[in-house]
N, C-alpha and C. Protein backbone atom coordinates (compact mmCIF):
# COMPACT_ATOMS: atom_id res chain seq x y z
N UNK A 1 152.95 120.69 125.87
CA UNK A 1 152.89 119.62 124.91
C UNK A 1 153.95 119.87 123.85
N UNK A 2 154.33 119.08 123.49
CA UNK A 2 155.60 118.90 122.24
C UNK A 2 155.07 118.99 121.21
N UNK A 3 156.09 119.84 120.65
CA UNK A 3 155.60 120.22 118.84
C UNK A 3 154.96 118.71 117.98
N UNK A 4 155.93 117.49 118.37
CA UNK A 4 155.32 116.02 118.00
C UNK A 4 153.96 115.91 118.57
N UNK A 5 153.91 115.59 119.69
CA UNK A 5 152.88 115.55 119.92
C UNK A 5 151.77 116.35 119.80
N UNK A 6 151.20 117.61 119.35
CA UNK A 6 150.90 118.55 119.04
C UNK A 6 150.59 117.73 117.50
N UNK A 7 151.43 117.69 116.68
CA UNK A 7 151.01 117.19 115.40
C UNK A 7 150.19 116.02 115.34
N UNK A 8 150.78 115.14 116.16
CA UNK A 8 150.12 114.10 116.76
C UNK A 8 148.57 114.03 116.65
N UNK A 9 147.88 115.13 117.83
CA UNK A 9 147.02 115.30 118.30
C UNK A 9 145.60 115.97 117.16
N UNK A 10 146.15 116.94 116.40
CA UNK A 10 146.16 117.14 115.25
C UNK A 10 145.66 116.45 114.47
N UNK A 11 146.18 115.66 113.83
CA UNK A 11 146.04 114.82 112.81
C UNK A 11 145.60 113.80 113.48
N UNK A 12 145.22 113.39 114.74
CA UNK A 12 143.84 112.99 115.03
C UNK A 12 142.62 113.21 115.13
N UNK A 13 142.21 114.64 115.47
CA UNK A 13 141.09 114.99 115.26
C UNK A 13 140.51 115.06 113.73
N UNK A 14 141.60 115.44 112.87
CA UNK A 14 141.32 115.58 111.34
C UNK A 14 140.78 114.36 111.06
N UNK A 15 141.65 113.09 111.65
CA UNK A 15 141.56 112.15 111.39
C UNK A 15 140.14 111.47 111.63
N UNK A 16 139.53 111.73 112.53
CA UNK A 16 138.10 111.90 113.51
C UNK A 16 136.91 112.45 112.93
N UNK A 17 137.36 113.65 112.06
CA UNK A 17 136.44 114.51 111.00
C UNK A 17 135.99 113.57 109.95
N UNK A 18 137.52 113.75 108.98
CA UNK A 18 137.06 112.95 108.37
C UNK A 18 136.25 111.65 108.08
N UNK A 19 136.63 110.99 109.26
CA UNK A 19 135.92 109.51 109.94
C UNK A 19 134.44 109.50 109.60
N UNK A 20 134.00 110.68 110.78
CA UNK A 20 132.92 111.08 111.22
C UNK A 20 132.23 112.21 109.63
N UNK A 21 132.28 112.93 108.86
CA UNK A 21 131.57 113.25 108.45
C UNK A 21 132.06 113.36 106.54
N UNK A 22 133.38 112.27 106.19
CA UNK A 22 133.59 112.17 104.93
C UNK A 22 132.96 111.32 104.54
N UNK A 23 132.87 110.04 105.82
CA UNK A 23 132.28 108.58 105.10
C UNK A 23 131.19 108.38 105.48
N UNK A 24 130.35 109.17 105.75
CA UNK A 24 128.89 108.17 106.27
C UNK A 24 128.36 107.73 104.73
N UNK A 25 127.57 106.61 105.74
CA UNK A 25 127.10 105.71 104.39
C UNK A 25 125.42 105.92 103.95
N UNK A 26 124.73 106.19 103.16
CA UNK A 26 123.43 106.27 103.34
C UNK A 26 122.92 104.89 103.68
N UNK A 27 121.70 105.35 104.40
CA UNK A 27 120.64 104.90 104.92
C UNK A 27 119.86 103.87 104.32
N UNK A 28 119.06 102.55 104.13
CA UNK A 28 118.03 102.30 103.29
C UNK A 28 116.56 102.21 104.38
N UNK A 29 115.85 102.58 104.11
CA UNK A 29 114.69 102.45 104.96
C UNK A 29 114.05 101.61 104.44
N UNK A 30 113.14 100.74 104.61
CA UNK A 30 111.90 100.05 103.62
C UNK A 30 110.94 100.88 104.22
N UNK A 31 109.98 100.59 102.63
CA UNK A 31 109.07 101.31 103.52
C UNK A 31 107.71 100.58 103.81
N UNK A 32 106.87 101.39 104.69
CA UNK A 32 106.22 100.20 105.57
C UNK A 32 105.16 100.37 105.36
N UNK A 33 103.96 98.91 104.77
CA UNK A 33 103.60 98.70 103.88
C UNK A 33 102.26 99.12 104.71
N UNK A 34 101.88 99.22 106.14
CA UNK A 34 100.97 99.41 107.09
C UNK A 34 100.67 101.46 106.99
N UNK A 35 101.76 101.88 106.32
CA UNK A 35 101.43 103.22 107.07
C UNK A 35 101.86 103.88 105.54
N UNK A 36 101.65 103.59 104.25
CA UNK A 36 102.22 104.12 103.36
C UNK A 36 100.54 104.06 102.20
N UNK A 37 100.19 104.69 102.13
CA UNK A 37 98.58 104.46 101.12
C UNK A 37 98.73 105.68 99.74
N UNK A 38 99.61 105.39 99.14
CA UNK A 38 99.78 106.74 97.67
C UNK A 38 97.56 106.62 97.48
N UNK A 39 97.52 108.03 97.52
CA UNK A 39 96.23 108.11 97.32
C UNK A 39 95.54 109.24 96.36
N UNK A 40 94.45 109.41 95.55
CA UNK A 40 94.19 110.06 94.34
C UNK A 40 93.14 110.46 94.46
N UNK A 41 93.06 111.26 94.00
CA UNK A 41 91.55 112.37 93.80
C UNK A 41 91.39 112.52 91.71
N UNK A 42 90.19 112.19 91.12
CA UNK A 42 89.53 112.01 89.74
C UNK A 42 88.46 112.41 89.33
N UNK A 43 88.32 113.22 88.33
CA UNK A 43 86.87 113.68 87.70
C UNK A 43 86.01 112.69 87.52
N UNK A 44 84.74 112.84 87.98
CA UNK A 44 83.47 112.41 87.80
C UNK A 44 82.44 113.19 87.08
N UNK A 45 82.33 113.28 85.57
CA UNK A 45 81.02 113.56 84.63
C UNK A 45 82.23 115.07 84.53
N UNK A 46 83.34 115.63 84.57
CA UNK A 46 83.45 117.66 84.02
C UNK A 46 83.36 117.95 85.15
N UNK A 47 83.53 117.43 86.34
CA UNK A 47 83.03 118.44 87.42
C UNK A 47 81.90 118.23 88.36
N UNK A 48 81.08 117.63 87.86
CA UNK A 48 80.51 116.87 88.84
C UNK A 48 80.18 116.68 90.13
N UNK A 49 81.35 116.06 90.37
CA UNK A 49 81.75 114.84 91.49
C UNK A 49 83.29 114.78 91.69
N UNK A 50 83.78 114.55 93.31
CA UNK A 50 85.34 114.02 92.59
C UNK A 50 85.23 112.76 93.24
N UNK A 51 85.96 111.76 92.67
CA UNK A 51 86.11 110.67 93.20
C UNK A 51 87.39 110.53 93.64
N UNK A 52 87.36 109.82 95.18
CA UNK A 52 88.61 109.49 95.69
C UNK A 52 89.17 108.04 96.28
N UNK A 53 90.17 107.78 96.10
CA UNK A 53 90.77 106.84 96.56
C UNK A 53 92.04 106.28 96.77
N UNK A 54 92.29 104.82 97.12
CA UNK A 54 93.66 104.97 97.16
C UNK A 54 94.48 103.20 97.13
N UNK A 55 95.38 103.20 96.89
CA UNK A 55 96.43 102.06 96.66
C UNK A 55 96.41 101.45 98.07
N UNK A 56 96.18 100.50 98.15
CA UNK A 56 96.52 99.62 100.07
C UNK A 56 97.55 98.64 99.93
N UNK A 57 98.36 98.63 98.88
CA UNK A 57 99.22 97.23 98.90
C UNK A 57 100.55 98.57 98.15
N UNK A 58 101.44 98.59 98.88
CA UNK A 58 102.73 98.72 98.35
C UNK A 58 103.97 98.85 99.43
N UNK A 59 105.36 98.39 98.30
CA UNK A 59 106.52 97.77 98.76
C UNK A 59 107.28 99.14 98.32
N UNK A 60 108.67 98.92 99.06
CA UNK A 60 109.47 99.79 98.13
C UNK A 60 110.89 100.08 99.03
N UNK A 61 111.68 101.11 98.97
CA UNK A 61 112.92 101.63 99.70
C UNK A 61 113.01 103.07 99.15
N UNK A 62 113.50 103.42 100.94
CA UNK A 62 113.98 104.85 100.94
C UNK A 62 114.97 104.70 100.77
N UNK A 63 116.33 105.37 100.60
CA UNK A 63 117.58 105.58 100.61
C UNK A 63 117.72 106.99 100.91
N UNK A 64 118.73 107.10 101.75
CA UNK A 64 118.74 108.85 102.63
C UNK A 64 120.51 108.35 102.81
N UNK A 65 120.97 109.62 102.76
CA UNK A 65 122.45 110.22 102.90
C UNK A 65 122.14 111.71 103.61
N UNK A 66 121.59 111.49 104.80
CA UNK A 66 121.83 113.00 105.41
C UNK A 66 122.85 114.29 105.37
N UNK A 67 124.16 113.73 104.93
CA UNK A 67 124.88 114.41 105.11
C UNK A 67 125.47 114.91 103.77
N UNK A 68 125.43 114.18 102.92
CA UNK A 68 125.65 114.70 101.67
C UNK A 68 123.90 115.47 101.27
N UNK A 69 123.32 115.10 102.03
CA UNK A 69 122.10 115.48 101.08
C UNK A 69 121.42 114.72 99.86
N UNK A 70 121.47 113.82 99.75
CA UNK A 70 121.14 112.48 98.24
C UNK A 70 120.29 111.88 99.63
N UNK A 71 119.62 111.32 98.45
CA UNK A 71 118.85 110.42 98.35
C UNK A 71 118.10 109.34 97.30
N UNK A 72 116.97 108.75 97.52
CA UNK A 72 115.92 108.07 96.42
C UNK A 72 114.93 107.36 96.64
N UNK A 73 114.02 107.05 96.26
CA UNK A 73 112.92 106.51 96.33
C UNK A 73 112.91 105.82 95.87
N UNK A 74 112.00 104.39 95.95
CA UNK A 74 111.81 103.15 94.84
C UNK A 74 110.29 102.88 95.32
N UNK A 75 109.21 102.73 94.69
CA UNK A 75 107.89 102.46 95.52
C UNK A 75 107.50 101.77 94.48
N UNK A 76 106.84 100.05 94.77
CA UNK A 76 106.08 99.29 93.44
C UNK A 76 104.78 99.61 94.30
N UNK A 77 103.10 99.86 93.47
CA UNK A 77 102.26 99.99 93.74
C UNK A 77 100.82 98.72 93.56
N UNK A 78 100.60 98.12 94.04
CA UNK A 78 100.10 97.05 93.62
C UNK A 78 98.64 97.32 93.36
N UNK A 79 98.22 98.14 91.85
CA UNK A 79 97.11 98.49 91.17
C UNK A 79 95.83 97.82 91.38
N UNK A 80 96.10 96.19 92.01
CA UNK A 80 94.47 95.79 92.16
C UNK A 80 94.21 95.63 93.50
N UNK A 81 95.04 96.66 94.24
CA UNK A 81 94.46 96.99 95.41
C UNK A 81 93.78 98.05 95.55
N UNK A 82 93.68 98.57 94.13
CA UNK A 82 92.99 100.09 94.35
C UNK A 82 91.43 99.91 95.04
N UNK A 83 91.23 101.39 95.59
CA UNK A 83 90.01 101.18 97.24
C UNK A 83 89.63 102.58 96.98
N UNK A 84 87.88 102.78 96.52
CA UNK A 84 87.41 103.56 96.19
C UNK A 84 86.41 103.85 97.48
N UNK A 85 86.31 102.67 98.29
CA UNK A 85 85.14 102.53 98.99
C UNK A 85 84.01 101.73 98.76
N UNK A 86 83.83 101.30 97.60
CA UNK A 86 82.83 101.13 96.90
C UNK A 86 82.97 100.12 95.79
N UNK A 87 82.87 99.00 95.68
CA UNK A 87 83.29 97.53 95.22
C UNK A 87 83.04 97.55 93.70
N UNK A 88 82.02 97.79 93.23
CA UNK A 88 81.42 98.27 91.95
C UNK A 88 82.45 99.24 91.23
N UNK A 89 82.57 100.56 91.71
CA UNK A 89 84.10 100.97 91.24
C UNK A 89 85.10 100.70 91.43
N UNK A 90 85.20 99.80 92.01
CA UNK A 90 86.95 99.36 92.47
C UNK A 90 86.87 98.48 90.98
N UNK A 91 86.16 97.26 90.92
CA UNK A 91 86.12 96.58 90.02
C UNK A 91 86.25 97.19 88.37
N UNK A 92 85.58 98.11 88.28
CA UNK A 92 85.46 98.61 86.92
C UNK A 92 86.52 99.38 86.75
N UNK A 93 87.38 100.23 87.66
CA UNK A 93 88.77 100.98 87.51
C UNK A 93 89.38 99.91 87.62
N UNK A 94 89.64 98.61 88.19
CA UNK A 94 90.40 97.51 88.21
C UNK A 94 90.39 96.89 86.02
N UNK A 95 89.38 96.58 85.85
CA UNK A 95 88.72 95.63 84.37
C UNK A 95 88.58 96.68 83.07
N UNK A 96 88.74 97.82 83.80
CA UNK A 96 87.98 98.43 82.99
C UNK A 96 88.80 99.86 82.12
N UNK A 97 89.38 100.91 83.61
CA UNK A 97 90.04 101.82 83.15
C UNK A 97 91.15 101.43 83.44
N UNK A 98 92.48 100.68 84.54
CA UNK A 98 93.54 100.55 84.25
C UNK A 98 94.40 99.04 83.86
N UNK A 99 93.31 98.11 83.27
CA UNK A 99 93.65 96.92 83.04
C UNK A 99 94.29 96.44 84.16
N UNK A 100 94.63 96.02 85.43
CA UNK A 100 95.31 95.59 86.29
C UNK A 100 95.45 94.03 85.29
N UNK A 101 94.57 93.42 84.85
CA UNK A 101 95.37 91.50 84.72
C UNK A 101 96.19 92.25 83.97
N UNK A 102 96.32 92.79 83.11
CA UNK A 102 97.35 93.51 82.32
C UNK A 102 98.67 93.94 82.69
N UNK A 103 98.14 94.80 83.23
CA UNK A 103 99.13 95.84 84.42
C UNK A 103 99.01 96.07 85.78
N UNK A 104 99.41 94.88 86.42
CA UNK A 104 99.06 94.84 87.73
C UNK A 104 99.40 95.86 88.59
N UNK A 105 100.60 96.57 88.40
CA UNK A 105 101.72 96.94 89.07
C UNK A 105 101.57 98.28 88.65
N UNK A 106 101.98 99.56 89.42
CA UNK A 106 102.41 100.72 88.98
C UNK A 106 104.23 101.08 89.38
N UNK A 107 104.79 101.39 89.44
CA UNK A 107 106.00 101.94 90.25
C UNK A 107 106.19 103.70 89.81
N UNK A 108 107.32 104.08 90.83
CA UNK A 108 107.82 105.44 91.45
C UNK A 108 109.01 105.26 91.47
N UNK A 109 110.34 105.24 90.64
CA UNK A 109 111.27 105.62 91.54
C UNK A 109 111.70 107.11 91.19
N UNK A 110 112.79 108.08 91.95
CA UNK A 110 113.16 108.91 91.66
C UNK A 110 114.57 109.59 92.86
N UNK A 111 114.76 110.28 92.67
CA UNK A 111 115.71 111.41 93.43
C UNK A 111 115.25 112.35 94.22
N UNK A 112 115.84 112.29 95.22
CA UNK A 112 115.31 113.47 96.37
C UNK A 112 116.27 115.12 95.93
N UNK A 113 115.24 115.84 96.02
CA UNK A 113 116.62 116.89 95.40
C UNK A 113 115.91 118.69 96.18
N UNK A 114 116.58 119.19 96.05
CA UNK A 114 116.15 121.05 96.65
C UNK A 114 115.90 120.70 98.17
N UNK A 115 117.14 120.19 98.91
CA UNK A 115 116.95 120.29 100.14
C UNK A 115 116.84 121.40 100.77
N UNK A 116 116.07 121.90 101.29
CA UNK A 116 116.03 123.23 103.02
C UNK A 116 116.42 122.36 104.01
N UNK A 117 117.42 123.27 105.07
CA UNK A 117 117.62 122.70 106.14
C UNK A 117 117.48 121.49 106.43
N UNK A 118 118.03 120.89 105.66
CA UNK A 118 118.14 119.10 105.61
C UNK A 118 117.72 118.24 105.05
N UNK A 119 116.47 119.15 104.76
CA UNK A 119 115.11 118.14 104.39
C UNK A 119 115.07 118.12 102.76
N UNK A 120 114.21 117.19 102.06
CA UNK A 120 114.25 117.46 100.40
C UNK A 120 113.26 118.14 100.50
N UNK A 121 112.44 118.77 99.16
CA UNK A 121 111.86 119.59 99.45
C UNK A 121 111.02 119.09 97.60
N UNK A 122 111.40 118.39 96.60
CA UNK A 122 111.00 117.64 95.66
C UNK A 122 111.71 116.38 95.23
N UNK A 123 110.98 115.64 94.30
CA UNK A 123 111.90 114.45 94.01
C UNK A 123 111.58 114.46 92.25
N UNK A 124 112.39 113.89 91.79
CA UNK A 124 112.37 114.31 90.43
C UNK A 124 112.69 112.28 89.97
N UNK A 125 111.65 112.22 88.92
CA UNK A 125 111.26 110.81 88.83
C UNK A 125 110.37 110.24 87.64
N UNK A 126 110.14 109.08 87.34
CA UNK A 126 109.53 108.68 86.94
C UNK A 126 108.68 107.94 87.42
N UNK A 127 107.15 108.03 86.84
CA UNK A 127 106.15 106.83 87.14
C UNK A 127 105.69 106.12 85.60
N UNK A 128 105.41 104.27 86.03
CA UNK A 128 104.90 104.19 85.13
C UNK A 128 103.90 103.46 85.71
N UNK A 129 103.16 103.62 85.11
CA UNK A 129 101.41 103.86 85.10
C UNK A 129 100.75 102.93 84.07
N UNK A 130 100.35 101.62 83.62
CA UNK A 130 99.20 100.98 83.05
C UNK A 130 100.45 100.70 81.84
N UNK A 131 101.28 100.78 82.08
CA UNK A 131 102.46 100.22 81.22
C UNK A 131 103.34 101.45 80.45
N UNK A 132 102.90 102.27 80.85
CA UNK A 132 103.44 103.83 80.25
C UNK A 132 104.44 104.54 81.33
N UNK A 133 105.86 104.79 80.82
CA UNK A 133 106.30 105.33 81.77
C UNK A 133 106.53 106.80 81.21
N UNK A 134 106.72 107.39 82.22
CA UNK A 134 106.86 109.09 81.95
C UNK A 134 107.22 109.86 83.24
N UNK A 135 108.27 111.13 82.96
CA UNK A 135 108.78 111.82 84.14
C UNK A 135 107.27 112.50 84.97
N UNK A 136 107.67 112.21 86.13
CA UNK A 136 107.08 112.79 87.30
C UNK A 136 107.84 113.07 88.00
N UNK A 137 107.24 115.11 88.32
CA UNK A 137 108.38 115.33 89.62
C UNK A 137 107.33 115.88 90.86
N UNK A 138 107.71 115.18 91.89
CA UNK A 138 106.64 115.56 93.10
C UNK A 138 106.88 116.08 93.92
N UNK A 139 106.23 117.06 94.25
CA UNK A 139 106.60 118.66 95.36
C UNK A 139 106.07 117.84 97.15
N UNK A 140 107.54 117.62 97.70
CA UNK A 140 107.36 117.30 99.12
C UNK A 140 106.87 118.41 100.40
N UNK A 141 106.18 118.66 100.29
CA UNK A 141 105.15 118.96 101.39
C UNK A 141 105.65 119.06 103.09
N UNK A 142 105.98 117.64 103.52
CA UNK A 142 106.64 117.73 104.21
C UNK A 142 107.29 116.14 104.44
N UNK A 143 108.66 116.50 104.89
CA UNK A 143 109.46 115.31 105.27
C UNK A 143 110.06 115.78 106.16
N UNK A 144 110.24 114.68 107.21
CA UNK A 144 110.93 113.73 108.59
C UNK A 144 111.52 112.68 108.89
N UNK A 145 112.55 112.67 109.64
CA UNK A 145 113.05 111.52 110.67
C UNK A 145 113.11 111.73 111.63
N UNK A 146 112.72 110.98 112.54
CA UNK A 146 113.12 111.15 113.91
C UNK A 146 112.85 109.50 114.72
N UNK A 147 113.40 109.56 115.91
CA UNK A 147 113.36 107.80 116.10
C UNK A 147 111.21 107.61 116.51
N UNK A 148 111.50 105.90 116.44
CA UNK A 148 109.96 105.91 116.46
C UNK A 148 109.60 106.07 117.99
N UNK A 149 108.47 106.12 118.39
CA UNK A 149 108.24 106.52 120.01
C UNK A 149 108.38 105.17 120.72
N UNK A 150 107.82 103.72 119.98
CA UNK A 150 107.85 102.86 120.06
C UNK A 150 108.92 102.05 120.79
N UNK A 151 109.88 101.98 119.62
CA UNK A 151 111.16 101.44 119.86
C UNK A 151 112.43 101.87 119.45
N UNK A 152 112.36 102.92 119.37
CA UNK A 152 113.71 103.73 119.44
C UNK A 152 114.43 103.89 117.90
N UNK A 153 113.71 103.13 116.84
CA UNK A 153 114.23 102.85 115.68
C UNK A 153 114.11 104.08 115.24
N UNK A 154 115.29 104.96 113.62
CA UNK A 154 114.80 105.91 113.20
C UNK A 154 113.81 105.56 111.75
N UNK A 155 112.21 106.56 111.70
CA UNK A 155 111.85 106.19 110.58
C UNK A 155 111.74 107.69 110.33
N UNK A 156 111.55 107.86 108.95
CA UNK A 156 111.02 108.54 108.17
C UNK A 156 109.48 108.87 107.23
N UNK A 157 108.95 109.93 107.05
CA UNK A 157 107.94 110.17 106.49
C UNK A 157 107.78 111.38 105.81
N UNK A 158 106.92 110.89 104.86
CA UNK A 158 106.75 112.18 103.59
C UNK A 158 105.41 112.58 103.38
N UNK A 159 104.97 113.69 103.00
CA UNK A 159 103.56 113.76 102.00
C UNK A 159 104.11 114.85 100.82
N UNK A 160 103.49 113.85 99.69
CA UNK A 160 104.04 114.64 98.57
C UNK A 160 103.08 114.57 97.76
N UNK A 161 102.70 115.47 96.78
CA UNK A 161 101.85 116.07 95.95
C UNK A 161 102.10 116.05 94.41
N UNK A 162 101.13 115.98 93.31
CA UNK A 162 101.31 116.14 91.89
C UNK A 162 100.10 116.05 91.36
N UNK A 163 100.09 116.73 90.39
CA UNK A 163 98.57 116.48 89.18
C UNK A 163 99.48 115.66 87.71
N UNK A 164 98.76 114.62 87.61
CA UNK A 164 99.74 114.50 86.19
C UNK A 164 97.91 113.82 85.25
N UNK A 165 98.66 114.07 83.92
CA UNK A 165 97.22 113.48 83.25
C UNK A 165 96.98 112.04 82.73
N UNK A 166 95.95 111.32 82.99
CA UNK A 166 96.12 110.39 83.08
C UNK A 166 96.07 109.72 81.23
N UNK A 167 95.54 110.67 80.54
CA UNK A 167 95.34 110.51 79.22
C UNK A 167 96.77 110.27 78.23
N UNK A 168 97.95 110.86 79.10
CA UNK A 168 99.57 110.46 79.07
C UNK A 168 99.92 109.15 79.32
N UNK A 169 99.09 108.59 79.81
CA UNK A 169 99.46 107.27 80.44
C UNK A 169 98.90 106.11 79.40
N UNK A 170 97.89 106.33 78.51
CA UNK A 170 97.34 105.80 77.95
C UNK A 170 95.87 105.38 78.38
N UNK A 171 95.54 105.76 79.59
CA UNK A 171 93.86 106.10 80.63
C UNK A 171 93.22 106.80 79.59
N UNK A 172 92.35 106.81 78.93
CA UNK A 172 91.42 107.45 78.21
C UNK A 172 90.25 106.76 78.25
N UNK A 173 89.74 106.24 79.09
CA UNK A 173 88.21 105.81 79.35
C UNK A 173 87.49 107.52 79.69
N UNK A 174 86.42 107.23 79.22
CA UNK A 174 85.63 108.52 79.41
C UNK A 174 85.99 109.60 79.03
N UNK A 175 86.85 109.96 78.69
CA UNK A 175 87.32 111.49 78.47
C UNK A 175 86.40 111.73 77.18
N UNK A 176 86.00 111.07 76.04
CA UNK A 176 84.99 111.38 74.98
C UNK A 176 83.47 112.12 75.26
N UNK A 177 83.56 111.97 76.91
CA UNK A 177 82.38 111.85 77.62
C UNK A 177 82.37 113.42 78.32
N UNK A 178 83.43 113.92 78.73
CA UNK A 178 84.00 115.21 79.04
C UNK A 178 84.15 115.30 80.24
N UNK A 179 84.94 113.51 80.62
CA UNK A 179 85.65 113.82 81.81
C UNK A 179 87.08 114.20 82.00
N UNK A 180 87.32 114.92 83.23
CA UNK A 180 88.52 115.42 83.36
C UNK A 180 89.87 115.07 83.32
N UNK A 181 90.83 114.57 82.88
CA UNK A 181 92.06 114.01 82.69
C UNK A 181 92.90 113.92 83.73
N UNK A 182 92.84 115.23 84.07
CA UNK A 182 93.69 115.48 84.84
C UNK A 182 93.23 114.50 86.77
N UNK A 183 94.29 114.02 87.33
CA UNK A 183 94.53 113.55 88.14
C UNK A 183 95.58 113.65 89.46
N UNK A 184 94.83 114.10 90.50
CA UNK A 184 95.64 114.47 91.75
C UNK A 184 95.95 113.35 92.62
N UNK A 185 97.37 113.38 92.65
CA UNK A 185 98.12 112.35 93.36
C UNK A 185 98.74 112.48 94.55
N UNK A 186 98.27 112.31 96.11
CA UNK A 186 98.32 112.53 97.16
C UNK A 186 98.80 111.47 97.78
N UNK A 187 100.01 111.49 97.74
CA UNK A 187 101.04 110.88 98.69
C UNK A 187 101.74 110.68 100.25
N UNK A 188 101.14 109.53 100.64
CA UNK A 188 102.14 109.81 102.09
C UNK A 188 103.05 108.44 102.35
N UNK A 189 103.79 108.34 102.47
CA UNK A 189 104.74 107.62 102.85
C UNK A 189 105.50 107.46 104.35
N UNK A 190 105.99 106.29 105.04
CA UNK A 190 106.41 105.85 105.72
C UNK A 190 107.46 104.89 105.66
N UNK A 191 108.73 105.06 106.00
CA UNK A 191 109.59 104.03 105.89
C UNK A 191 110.81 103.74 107.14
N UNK A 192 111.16 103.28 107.56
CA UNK A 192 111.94 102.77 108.57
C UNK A 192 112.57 101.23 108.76
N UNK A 193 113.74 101.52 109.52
CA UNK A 193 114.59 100.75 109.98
C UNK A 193 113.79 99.24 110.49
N UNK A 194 113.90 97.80 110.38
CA UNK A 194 113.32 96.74 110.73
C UNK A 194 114.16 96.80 111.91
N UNK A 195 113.67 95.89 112.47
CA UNK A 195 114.13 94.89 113.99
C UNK A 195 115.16 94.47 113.59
């Protein structure tokens, strides 16, 4: 092969690199509103009891850059879907402790960040909560992509974890009473590619 051509050849593959791993573009996933339930664990009476439940209505977007490593989250939570099991408390945490006609809505967005081997590993963020916003950063547990078994699409999934207090938020029903503030926030998420 000729020194030209040789350069040639060269500065095609560079050319190929770069192609291939300067420009990829991130990802947006939505996420999917069937397989995504942000869910919570709450003091009942000091100890008590815990009460659990969880959000059934929410929208939102992943955004993933595999290769740089970035990412983000965006999740709106639709508060008067909250699901205790039990209609009587749904209603009174609905009217009562987080005003939903008020504050219908909760949201999440944040940054994916401390990747291992590909993966994030926390996201660093804000939630606001009953009209109060404030940093939340949530320790990912575990996250994935891989295509669906279904139809070949790639999705993604998370479970991510936090205690934050709800008395920050402006939630102070009962606590005069010597219930617990504090609130565990158990997350799983699902998001993927549409048709």
């Amino acid at each position: 092969m000729s020194t030209t051509n040789l350069k040639r050849a060269l500065l095609f593959i560079a050319s190929s690199c770069i192609v291939s791993t300067g420009f990829a573009e991130p990802v947006t996933y939505p996420v999917d509103p069937s397989h995504t339930f942000p869910a919570f664990e709450a003091d009942h009476w000091a100890g008590l009891s815990v009460w659990r439940g969880k959000i059934n209505e929410t929208s939102g977007t992943l955004i993933l850059d595999k290769e740089a490593q970035t990412g983000s989250i965006d999740v709106t939570m639709n508060m008067e879907s909250i699901d205790f099991g039990f209609e009587p408390m749904n209603e009174r945490t609905r009217n009562d402790i987080l005003h939903t006609e008020q504050y219908p809505t909760s949201t999440y967005t944040g940054t994916l960040v401390n990747y291992e081997n590909g993966n994030p590993t926390a996201v660093e963020g804000e939630l606001t909560l009953h009209g109060v916003t404030k940093p939340v950063n949530l320790t990912i547990n575990q996250f994935k992509c891989q295509p669906h078994f279904r139809h070949g699409r790639e999705v993604c999934g998370a479970d991510a974890t936090v205690t934050i207090n709800r008395a920050d938020f402006g939630i102070d029903y009962d606590l005069q009473n010597g219930f617990f503030p504090e609130v565990n926030l158990l997350i799983t998420v699902e998001a993927g590619i549409p048709e």
